[in-house]
Protein backbone atom coordinates (compact mmCIF):
# COMPACT_ATOMS: atom_id res chain seq x y z
CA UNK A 1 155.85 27.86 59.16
CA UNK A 2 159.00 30.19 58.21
CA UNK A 3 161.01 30.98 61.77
CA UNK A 4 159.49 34.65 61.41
CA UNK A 5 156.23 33.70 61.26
CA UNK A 6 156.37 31.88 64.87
CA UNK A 7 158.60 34.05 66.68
CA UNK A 8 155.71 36.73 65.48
CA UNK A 9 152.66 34.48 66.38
CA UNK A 10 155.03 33.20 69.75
CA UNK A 11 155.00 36.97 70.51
CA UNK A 12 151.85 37.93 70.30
CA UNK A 13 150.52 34.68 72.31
CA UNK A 14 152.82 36.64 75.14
CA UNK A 15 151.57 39.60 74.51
CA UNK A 16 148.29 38.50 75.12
CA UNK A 17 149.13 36.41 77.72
CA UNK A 18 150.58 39.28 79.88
CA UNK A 19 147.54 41.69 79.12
CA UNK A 20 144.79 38.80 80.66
CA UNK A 21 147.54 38.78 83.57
CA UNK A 22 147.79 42.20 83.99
CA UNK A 23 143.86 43.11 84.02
CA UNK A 24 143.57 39.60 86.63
CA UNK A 25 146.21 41.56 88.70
CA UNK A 26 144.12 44.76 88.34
CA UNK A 27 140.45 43.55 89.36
CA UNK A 28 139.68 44.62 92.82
CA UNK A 29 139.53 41.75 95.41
CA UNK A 30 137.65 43.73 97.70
CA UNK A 31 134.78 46.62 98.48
CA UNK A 32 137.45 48.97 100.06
CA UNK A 33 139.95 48.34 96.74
CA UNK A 34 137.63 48.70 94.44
CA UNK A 35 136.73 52.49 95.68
CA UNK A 36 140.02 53.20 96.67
CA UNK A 37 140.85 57.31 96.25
CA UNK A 38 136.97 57.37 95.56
CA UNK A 39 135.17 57.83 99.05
CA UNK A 40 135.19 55.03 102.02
CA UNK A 41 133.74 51.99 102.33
CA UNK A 42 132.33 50.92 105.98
CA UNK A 43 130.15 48.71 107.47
CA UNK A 44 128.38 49.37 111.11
CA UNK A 45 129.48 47.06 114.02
CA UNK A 46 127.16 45.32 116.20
CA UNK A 47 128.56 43.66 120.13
CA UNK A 48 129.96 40.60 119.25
CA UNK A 49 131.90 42.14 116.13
CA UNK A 50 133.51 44.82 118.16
CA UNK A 51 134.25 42.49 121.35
CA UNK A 52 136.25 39.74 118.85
CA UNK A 53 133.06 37.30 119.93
CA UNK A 54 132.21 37.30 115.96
CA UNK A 55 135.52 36.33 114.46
CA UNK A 56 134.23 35.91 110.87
CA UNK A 57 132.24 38.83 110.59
CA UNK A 58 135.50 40.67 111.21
CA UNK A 59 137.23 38.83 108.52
CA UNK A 60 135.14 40.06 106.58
CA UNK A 61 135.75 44.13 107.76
CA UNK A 62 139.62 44.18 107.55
CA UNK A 63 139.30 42.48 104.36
CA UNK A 64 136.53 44.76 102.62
CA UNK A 65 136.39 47.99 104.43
CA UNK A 66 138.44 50.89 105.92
CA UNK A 67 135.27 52.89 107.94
CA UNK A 68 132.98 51.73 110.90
CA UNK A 69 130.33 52.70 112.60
CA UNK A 70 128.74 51.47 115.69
CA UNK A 71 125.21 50.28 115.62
CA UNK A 72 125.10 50.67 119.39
CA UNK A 73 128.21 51.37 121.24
CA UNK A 74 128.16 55.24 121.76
CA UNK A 75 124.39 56.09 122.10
CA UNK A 76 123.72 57.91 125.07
CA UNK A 77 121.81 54.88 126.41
CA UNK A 78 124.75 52.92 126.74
CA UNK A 79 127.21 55.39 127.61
CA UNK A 80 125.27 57.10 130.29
CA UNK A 81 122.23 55.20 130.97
CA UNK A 82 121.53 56.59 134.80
CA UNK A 83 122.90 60.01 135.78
CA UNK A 84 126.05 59.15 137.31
CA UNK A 85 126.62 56.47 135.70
CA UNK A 86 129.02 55.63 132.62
CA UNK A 87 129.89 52.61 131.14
CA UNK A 88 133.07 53.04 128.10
CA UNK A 89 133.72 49.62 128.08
CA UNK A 90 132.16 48.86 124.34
CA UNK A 91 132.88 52.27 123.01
CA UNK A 92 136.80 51.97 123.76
CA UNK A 93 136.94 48.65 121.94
CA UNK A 94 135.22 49.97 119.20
CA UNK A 95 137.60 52.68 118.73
CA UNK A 96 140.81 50.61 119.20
CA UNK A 97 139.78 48.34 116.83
CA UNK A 98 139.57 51.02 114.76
CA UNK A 99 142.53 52.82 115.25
CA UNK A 100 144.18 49.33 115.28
CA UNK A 101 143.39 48.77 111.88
CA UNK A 102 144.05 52.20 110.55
CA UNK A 103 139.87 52.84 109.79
CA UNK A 104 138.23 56.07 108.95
CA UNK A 105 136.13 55.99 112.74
CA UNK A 106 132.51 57.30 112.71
CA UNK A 107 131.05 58.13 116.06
CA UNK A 108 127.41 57.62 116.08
CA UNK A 109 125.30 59.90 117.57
CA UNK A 110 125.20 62.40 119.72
CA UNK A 111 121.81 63.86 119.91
CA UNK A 112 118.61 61.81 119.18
CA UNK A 113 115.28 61.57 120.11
CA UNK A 114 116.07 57.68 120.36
CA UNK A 115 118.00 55.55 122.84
CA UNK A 116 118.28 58.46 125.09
CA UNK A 117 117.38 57.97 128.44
CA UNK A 118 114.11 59.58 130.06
CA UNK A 119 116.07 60.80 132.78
CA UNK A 120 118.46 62.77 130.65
CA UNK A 121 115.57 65.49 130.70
CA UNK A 122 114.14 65.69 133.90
CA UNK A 123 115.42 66.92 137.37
CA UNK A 124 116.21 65.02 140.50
CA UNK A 125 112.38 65.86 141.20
CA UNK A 126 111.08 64.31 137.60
CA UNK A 127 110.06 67.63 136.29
CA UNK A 128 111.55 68.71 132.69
CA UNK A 129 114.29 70.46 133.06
CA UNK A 130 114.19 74.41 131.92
CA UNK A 131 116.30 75.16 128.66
CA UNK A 132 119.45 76.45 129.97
CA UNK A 133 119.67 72.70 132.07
CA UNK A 134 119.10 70.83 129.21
CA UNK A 135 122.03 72.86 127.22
CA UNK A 136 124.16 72.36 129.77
CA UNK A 137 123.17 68.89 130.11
CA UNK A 138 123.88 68.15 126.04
CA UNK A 139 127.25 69.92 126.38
CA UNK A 140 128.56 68.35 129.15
CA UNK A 141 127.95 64.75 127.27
CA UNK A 142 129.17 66.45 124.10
CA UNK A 143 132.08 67.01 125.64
CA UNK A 144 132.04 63.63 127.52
CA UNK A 145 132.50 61.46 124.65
CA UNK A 146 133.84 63.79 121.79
CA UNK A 147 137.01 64.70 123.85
CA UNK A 148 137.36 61.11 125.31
CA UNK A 149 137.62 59.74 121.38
CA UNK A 150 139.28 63.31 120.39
CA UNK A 151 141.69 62.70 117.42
CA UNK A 152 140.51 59.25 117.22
CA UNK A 153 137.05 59.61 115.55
CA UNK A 154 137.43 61.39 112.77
CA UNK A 155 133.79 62.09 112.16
CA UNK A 156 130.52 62.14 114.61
CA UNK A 157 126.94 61.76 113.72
CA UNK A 158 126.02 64.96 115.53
CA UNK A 159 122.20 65.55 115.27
CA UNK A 160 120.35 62.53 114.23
CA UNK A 161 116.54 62.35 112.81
CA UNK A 162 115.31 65.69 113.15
CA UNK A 163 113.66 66.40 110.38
CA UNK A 164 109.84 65.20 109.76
CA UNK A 165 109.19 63.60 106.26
CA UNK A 166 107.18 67.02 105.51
CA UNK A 167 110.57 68.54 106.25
CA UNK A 168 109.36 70.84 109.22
CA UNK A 169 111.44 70.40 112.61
CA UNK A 170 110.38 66.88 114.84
CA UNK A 171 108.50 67.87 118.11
CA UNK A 172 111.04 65.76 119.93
CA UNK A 173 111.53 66.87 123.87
CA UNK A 174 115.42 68.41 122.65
CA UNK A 175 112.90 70.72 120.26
CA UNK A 176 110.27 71.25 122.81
CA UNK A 177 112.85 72.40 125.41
CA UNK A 178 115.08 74.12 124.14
CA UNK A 179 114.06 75.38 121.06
CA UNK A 180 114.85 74.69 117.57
CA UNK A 181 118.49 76.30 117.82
CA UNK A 182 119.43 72.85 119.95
CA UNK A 183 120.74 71.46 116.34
CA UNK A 184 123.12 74.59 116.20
CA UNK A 185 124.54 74.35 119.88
CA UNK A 186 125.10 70.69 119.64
CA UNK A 187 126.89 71.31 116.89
CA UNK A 188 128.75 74.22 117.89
CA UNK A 189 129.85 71.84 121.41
CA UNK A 190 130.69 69.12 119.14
CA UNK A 191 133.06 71.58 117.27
CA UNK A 192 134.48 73.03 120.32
CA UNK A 193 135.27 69.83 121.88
CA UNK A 194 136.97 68.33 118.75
CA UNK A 195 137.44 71.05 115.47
CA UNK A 196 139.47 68.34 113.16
CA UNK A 197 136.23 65.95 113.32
CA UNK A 198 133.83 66.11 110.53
CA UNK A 199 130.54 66.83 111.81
CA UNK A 200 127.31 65.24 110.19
CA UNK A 201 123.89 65.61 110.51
CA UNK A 202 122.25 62.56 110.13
CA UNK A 203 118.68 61.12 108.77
CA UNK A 204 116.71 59.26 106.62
CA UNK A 205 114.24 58.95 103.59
CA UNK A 206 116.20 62.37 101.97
CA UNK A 207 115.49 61.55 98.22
CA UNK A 208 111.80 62.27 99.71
CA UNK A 209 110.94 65.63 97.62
CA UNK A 210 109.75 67.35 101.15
CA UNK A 211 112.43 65.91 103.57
CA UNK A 212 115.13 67.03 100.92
CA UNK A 213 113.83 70.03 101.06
CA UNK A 214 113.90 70.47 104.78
CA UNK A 215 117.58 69.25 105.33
CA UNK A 216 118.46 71.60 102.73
CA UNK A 217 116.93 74.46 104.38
CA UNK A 218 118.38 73.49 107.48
CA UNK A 219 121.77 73.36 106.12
CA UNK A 220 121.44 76.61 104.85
CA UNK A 221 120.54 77.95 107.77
CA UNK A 222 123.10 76.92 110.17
CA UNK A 223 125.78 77.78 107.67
CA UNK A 224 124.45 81.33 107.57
CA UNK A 225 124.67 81.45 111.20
CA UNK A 226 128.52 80.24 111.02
CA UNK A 227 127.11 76.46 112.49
CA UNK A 228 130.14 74.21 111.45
CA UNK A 229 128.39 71.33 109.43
CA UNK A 230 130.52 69.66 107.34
CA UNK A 231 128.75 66.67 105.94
CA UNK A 232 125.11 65.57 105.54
CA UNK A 233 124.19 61.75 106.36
CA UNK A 234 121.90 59.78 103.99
CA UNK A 235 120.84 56.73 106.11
CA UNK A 236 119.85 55.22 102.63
CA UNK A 237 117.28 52.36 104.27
CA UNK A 238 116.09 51.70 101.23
CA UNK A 239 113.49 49.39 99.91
CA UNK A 240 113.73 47.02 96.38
CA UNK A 241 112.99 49.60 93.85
CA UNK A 242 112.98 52.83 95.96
CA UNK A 243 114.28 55.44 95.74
CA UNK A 244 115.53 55.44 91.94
CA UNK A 245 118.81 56.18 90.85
CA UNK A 246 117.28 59.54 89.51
CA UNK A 247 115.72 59.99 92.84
CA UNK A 248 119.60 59.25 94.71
CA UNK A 249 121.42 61.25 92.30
CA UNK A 250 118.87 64.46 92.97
CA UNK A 251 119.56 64.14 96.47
CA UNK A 252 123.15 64.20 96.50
CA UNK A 253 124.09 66.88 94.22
CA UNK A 254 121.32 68.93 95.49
CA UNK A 255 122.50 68.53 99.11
CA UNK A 256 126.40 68.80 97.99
CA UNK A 257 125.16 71.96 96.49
CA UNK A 258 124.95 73.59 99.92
CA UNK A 259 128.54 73.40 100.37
CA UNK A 260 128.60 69.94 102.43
CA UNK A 261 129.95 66.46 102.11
CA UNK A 262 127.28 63.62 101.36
CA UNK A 263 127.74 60.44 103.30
CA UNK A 264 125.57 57.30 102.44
CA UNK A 265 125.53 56.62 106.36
CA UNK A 266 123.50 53.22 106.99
CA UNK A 267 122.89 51.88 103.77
CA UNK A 268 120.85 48.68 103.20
CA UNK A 269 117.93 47.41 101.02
CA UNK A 270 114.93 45.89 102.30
CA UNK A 271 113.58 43.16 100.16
CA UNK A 272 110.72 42.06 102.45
CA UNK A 273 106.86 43.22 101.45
CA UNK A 274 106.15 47.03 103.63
CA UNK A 275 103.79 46.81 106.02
CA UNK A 276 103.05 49.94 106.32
CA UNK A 277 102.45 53.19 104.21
CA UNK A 278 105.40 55.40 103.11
CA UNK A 279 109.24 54.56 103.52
CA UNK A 280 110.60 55.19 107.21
CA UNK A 281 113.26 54.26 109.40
CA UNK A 282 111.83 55.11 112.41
CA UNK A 283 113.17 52.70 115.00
CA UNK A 284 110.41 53.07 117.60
CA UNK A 285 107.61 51.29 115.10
CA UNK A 286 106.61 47.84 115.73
CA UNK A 287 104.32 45.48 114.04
CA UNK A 288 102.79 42.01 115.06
CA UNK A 289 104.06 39.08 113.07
CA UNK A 290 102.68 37.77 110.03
CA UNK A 291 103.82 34.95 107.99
CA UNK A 292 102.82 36.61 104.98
CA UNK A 293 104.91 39.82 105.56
CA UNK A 294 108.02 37.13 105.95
CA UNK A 295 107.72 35.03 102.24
CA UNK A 296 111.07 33.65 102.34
CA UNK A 297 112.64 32.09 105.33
CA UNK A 298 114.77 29.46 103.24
CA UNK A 299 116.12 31.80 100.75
CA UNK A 300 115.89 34.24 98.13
CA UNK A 301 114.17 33.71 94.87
CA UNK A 302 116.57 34.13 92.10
CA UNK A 303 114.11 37.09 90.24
CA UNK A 304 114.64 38.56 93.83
CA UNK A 305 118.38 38.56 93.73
CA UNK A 306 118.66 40.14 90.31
CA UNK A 307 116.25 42.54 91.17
CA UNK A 308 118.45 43.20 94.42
CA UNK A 309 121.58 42.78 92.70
CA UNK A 310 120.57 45.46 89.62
CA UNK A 311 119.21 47.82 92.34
CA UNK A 312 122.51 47.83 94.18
CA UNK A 313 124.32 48.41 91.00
CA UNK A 314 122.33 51.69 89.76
CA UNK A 315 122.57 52.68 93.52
CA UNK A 316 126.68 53.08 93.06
CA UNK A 317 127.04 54.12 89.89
CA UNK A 318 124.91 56.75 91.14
CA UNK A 319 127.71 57.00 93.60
CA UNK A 320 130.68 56.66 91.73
CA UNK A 321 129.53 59.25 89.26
CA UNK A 322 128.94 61.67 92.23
CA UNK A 323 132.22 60.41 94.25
CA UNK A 324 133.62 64.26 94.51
CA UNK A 325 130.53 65.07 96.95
CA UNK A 326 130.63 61.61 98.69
CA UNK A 327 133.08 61.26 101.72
CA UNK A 328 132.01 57.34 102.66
CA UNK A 329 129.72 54.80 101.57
CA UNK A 330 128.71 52.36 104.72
CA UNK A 331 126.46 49.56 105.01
CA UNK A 332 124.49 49.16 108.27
CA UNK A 333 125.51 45.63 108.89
CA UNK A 334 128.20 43.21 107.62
CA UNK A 335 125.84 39.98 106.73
CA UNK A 336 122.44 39.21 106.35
CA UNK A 337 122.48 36.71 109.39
CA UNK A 338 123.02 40.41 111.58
CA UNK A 339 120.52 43.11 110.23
CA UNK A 340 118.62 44.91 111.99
CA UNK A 341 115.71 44.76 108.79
CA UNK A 342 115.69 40.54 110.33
CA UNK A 343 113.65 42.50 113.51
CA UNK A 344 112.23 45.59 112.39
CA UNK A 345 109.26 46.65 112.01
CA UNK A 346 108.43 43.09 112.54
CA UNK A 347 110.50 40.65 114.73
CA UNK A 348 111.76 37.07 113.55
CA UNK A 349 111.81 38.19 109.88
CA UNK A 350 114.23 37.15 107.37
CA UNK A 351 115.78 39.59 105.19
CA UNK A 352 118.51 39.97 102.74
CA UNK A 353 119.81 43.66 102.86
CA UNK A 354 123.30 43.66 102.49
CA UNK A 355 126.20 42.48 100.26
CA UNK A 356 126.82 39.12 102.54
CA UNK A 357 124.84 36.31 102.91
CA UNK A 358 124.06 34.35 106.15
CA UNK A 359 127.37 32.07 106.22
CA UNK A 360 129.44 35.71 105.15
CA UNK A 361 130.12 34.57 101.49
CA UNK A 362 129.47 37.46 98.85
CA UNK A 363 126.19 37.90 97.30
CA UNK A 364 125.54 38.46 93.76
CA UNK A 365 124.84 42.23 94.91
CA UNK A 366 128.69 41.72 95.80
CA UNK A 367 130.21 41.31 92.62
CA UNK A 368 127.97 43.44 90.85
CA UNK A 369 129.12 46.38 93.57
CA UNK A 370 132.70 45.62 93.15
CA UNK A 371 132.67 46.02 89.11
CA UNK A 372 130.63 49.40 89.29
CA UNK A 373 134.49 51.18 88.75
CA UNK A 374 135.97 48.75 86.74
CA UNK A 375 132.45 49.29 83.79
CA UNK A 376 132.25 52.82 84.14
CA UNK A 377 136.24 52.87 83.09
CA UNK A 378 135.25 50.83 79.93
């Protein structure tokens, strides 16, 4: 071979050398790298993965995420759980490890019809308390833990599950006592007691026609009224092959339209058979165990895991393409081993929701997440 025809052929072996090491160098080694400048990537923290007990599971949050949420730590039911008596033990770790690690901090919630405690409203004499007691009771635990965590959290889970899936307002005791106007005063406290946080209202089973509907009426309304609601929280508890990307997509821009962020606020997918009828994330239903609602204790089937894998793919290219109206993306767990889908509806199930498998190694899901960027670029 003449001297110029292997310095060219030596030259283009480099050059093609240094482009495969320059795209290695470029693919994203991680959830929160791979989104980067896009929207955040979190995962909600259980007990043991906020008190250091779960060391892995944490390895796995510094190295894929930069958002949390508590599961847990700052519901009324464990910050206050008899009047008089407070307990910020969890909720501070939560937030330094946070803060430690330089996270985008979601406080979650505020005001529920859940995990509240009965006493919150009643009087000393167990009657329900008259409207202007239960205001001043919501405000003064507002207050309580938004200015505790004040420029800390960055964004609180205001109102949570208000809605009904026909859209209408829930007859929860917060509507029944004070009226449906409670949503804007909590928000309005929430504001005053913090006006850098983001404020979100929070719920589920939104890509449902009617419930859409509803939130977006709601947000409407309060912004007409000069409520400040900045974001609106799509739990996303989805179920394998619901809702459709189409279905997703709708929902977001159609919610963004309103002049709000979108978050995808608790977002898993439950592969187990329903046992019930409609999609809901309703915390307070229980079933009775039955071995056919639980198929596959020793593992997924592999048709199972594509079909999981392909669902979580659609689900963020949905999300990538719609990344301007999206503020964070964050799984309601870190692995499998830890969901909340292993013991509801039905207790002693096993389930494979999220992007990390029992031991905490990546799932299929995983690397079909990570690429979503990286495919839509090609």
């Amino acid at each position: 071979m003449p001297a110029s025809g292997y310095l060219f052929t030596r030259m283009a072996v480099c050059a093609m050398l240094l482009i495969a090491a320059t795209a290695a160098a470029q693919q994203p080694t991680s959830l929160k790298q791979a989104y980067q400048g896009d929207f955040y990537v979190g995962a909600a923290l259980n007990e043991a993965e906020i008190t250091g007990q779960d060391q892995h599971s944490d390895a796995i949050v510094l190295q894929q995420f930069n958002s949390i949420s508590p599961e847990d730590a700052l519901k009324w039911a464990i910050i206050n759980p008899e009047p008089g008596v407070f307990n910020f033990s969890l909720g501070d770790q939560y937030v330094a490890f946070g803060v430690q690690h330089h996270m985008w901090i979601v406080g979650h919630n505020l005001v529920w019809h859940n995990q509240v405690p009965a006493w919150v409203f009643r009087d000393e004499n167990g009657k329900l308390l008259t409207r202007d007691a239960l205001l001043a009771r919501m405000k003064q635990h507002i207050f309580l833990e938004v200015e505790r965590y004040r420029g800390k959290i960055q964004s609180w889970d205001v109102v949570n599950e208000a809605l009904n899936e026909d859209g209408t307002l829930r007859q929860s005791l917060w509507y029944k006592i004070i009226g449906p106007d409670y949503i804007a005063r909590a928000f309005e406290y929430a504001h005053e007691a913090d006006p850098q946080a983001q404020l979100t209202y929070n719920d589920y089973n939104l890509a449902n026609p009617a419930k859409l509907a509803g939130v977006i009426r709601l947000v409407k309304q309060l912004k007409a009224q000069g409520v400040p609601i900045d974001c609106v929280g799509m739990q996303d508890h989805d179920h394998l092959g619901s809702p459709t990307p189409e279905q997703e997509d709708t929902a977001i821009r159609s919610i963004a339209a309103t002049g709000v962020k979108v978050a995808i606020s608790e977002l898993d997918i439950n592969v187990l058979p329903w046992p019930g009828t409609g999609n809901t994330a309703e915390v307070s239903m229980h079933m009775a165990a039955n071995p056919k609602l639980n198929p596959w204790p020793n593992g997924l089937p592999k048709d199972i895991q594509q079909k999981l894998m392909d669902q979580y793919a659609a689900l963020f290219r949905v999300f990538y393409r719609d990344r301007a109206d999206i503020s964070r993306v964050t799984f309601w767990g870190v692995t499998n081993a830890q969901s909340w889908l292993n013991n509801w509806p039905i207790p002693g199930r096993t389930n494979y929701p999220l992007l990390f498998d029992r031991a905490g190694e990546p799932t299929p899901a995983y690397g079909a997440v990570l690429n979503v960027p990286g495919n839509a670029a090609k």
